[in-house]
C-alpha atoms as a PDB file:
ATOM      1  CA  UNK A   1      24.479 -50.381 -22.525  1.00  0.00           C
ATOM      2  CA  UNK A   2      25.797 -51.516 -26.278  1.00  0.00           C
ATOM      3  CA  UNK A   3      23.640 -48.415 -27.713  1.00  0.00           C
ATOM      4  CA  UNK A   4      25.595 -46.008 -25.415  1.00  0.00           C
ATOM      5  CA  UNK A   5      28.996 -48.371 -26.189  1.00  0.00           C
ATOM      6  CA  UNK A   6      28.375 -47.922 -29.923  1.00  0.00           C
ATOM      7  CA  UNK A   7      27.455 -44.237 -29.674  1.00  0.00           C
ATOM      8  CA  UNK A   8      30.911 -43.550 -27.435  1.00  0.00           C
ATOM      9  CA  UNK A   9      32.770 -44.962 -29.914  1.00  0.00           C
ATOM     10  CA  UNK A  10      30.824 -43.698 -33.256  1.00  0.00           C
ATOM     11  CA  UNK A  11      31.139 -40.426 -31.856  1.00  0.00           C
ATOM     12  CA  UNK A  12      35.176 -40.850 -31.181  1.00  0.00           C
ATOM     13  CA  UNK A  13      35.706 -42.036 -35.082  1.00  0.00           C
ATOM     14  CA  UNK A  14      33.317 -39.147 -36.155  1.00  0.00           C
ATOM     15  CA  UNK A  15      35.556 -36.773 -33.964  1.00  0.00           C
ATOM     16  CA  UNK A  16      39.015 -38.441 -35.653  1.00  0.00           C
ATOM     17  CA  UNK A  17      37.492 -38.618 -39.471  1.00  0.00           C
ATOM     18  CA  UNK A  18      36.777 -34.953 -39.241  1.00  0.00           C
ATOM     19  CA  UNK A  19      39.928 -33.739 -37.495  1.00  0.00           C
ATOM     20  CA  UNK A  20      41.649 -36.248 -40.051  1.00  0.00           C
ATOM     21  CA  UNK A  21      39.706 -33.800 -42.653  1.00  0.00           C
ATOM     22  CA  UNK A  22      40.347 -30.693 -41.138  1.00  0.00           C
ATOM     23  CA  UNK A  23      44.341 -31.317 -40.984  1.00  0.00           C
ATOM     24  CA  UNK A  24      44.173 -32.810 -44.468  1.00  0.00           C
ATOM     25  CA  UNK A  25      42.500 -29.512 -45.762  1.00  0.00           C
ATOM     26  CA  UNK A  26      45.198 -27.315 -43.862  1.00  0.00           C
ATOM     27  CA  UNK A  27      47.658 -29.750 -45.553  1.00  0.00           C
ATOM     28  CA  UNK A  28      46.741 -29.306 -48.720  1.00  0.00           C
ATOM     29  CA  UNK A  29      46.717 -25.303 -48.730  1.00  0.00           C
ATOM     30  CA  UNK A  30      50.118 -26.024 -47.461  1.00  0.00           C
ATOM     31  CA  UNK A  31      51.150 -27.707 -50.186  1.00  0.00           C
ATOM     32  CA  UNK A  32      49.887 -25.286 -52.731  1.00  0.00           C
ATOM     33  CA  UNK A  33      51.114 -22.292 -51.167  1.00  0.00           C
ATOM     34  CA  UNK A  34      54.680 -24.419 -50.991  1.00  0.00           C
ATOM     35  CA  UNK A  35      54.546 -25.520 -54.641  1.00  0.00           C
ATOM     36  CA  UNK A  36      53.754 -21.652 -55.753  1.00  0.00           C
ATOM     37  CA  UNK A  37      56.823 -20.227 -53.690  1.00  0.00           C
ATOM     38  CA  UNK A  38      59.238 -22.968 -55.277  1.00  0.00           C
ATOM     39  CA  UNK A  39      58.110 -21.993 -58.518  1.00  0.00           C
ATOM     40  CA  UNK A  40      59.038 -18.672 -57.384  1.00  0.00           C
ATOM     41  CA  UNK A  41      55.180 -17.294 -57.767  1.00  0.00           C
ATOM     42  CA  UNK A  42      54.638 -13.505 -55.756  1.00  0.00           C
ATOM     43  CA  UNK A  43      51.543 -14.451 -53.855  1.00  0.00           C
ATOM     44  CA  UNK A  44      50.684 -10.574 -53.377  1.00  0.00           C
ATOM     45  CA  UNK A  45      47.411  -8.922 -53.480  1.00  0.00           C
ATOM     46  CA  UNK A  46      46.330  -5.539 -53.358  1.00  0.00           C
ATOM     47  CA  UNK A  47      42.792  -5.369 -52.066  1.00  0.00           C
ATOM     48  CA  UNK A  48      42.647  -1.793 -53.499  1.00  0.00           C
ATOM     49  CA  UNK A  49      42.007  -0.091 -49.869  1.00  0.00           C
ATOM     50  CA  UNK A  50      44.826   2.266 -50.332  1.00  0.00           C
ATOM     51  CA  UNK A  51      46.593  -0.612 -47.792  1.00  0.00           C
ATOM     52  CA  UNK A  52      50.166  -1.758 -48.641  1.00  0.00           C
ATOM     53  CA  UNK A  53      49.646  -5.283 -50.628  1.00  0.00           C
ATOM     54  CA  UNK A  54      49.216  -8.191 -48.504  1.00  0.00           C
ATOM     55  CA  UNK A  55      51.863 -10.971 -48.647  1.00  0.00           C
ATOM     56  CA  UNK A  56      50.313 -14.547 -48.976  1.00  0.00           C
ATOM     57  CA  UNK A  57      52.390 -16.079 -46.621  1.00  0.00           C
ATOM     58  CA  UNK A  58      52.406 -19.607 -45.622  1.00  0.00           C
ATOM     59  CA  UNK A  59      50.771 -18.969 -41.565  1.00  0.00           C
ATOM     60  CA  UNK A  60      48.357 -16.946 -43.206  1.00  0.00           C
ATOM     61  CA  UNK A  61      47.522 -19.431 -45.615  1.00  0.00           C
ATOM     62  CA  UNK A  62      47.307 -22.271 -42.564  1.00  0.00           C
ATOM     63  CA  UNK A  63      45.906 -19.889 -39.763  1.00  0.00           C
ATOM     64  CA  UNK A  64      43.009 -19.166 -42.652  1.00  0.00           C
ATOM     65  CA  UNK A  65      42.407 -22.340 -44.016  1.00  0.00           C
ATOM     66  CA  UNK A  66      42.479 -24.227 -40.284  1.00  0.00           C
ATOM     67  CA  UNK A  67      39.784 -21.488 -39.206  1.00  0.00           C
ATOM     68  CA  UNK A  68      37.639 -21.460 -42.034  1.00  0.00           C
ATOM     69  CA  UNK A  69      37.639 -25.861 -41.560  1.00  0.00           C
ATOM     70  CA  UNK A  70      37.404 -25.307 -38.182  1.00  0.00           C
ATOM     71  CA  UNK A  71      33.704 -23.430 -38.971  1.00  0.00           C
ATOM     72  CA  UNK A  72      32.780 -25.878 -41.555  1.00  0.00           C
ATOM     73  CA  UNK A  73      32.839 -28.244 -38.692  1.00  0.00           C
ATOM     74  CA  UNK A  74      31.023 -26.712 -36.913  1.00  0.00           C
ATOM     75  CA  UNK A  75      28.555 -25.842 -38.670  1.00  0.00           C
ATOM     76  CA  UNK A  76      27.750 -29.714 -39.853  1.00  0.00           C
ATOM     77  CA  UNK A  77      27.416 -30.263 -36.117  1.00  0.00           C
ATOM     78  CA  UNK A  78      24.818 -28.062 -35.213  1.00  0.00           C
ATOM     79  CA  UNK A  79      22.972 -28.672 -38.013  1.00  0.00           C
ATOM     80  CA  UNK A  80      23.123 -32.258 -37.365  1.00  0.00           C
ATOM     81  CA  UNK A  81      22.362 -31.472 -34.270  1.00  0.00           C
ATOM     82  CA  UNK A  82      19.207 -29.438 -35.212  1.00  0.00           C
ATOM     83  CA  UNK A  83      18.220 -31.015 -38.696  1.00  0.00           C
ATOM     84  CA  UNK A  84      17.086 -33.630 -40.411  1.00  0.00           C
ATOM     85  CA  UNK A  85      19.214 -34.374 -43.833  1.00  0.00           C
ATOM     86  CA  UNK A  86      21.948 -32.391 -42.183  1.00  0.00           C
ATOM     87  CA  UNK A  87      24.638 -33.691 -44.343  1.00  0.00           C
ATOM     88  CA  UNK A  88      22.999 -32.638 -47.556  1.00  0.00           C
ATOM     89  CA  UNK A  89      22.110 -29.333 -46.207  1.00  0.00           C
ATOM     90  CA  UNK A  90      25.905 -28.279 -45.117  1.00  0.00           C
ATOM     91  CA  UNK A  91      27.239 -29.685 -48.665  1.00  0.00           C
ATOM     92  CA  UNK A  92      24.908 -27.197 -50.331  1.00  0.00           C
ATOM     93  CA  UNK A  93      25.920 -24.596 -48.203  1.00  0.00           C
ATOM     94  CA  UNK A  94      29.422 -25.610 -48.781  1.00  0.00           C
ATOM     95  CA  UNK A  95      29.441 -25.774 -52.210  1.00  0.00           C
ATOM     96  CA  UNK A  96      27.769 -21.933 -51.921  1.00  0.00           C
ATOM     97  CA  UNK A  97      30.530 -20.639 -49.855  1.00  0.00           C
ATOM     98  CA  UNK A  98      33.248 -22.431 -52.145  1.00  0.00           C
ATOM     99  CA  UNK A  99      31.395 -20.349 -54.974  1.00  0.00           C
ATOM    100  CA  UNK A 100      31.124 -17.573 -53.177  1.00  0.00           C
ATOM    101  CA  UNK A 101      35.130 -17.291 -51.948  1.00  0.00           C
ATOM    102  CA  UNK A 102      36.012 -16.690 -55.576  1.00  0.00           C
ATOM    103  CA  UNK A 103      34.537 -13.177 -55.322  1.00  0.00           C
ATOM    104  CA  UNK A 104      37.126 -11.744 -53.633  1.00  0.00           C
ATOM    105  CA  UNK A 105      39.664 -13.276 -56.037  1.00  0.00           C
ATOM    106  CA  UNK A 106      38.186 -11.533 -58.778  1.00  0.00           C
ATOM    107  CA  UNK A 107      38.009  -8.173 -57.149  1.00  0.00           C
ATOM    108  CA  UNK A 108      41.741  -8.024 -55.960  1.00  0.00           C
ATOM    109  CA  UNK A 109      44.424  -6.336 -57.471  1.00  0.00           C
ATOM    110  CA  UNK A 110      47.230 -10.076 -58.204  1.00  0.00           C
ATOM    111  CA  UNK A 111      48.965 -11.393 -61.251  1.00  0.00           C
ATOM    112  CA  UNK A 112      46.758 -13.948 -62.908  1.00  0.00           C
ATOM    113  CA  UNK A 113      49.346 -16.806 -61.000  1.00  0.00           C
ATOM    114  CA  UNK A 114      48.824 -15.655 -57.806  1.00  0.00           C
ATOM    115  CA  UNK A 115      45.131 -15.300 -58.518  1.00  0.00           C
ATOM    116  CA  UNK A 116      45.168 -18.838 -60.100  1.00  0.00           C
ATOM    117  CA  UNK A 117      47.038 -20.592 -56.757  1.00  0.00           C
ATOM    118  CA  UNK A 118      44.379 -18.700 -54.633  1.00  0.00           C
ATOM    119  CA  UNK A 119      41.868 -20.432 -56.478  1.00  0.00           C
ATOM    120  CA  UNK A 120      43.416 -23.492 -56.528  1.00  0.00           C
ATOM    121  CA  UNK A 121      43.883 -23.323 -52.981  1.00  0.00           C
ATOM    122  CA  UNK A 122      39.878 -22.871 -52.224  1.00  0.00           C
ATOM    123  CA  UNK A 123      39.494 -25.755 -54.217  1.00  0.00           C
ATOM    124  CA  UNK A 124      41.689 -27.509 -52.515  1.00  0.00           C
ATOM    125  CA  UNK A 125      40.187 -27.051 -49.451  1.00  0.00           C
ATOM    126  CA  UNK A 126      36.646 -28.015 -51.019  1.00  0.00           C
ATOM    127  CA  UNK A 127      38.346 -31.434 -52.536  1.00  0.00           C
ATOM    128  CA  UNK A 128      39.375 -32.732 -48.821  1.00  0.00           C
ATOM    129  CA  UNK A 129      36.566 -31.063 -46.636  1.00  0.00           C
ATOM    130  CA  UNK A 130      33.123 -31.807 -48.350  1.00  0.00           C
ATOM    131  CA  UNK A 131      33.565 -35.310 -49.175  1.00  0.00           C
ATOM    132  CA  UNK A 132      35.789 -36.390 -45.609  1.00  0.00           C
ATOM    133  CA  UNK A 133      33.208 -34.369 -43.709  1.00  0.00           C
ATOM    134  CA  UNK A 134      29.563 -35.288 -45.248  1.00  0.00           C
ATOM    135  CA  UNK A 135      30.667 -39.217 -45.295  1.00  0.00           C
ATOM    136  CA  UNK A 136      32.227 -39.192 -42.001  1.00  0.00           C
ATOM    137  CA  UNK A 137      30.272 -41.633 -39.760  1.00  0.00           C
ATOM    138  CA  UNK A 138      27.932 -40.778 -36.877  1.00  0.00           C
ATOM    139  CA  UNK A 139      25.922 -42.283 -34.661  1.00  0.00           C
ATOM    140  CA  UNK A 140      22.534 -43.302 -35.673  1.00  0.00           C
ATOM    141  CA  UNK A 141      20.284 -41.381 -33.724  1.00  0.00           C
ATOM    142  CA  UNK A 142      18.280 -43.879 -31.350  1.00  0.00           C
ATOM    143  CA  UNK A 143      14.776 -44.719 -31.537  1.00  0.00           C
ATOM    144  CA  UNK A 144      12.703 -43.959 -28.564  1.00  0.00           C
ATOM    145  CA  UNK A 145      11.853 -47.230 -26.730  1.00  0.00           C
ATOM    146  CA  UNK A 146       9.474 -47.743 -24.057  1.00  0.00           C
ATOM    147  CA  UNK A 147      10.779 -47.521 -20.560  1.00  0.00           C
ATOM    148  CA  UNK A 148      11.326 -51.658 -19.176  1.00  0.00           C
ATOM    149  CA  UNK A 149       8.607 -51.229 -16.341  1.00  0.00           C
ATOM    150  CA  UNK A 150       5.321 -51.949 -17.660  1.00  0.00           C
ATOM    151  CA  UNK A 151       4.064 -49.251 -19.374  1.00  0.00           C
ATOM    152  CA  UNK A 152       6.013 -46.706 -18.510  1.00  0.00           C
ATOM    153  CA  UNK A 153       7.064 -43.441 -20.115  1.00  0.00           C
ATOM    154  CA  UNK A 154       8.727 -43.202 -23.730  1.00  0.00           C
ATOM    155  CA  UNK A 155      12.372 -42.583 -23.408  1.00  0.00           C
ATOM    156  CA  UNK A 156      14.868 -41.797 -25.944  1.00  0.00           C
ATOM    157  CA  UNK A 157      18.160 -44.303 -25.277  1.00  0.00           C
ATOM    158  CA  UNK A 158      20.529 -41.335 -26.275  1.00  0.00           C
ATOM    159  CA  UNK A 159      22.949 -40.389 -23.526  1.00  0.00           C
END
């Protein structure tokens, strides 16, 4: 009963810590994207398809940002799910697709601004999510304990 207690409620501040993460990430893109239009930055990019330029607006910039977290999440929980040393697994993968989301940066058609607060807003999104989402606590997985009648089969306590 106080393993499945502390797991209930491990779980909920795992669940809150990473939402918590999550909204502080989308907050934080927010805050750079507002920052660049009060310094009166054109956050325009021309991906070179022949496509009008596409505006860098601020849903776009929350609707992205909240998606891409969103997958970052869920990703640490099926790997936690499905691997040992999960946590140090996702951060290398996170770090890879941090590196990774520069690419297109580079190979858009922007002013060097716009391209700089579209950098600064990946790494702003790295800054909150890697650290609040590897360190946020989960429950220990249980040991398996032998059932209480005599001899009896190994169960695992996890509910």
């Amino acid at each position: 009963m106080t393993t499945t207690s502390q797991s209930v409620l491990t779980g909920t501040s795992t669940r809150r810590v990473r939402a918590i993460a999550v909204g502080g990430a989308t907050l934080a893109t927010g805050l750079v994207w507002l920052v660049a239009h009060l310094l009166d930055i054109d956050l325009r990019v021309d991906q070179r398809n022949g496509q009008p330029p596409t505006i860098v607006s601020l849903p776009l910039v929350i609707g992205s940002t909240l998606a891409m977290a969103l997958l970052g999440w869920s990703a640490l929980v099926v790997l936690e799910r499905y691997v040992r040393r999960a946590r140090t697994i996702w951060t290398v993968i996170a770090i890879a697709v941090l590196m990774l989301s520069f690419v297109p940066i580079l190979g858009v058609e922007a002013t060097s601004s716009t391209k700089s607060v579209l950098s600064l807003m990946h790494l702003a999104v790295a800054a909150v999510l890697i650290p609040m989402l590897r360190r946020s606590p989960t429950a220990p997985l249980p040991e398996a304990q032998p059932d209480s009648a005599a001899g009896g089969p190994i169960r695992s306590t996890r509910t």
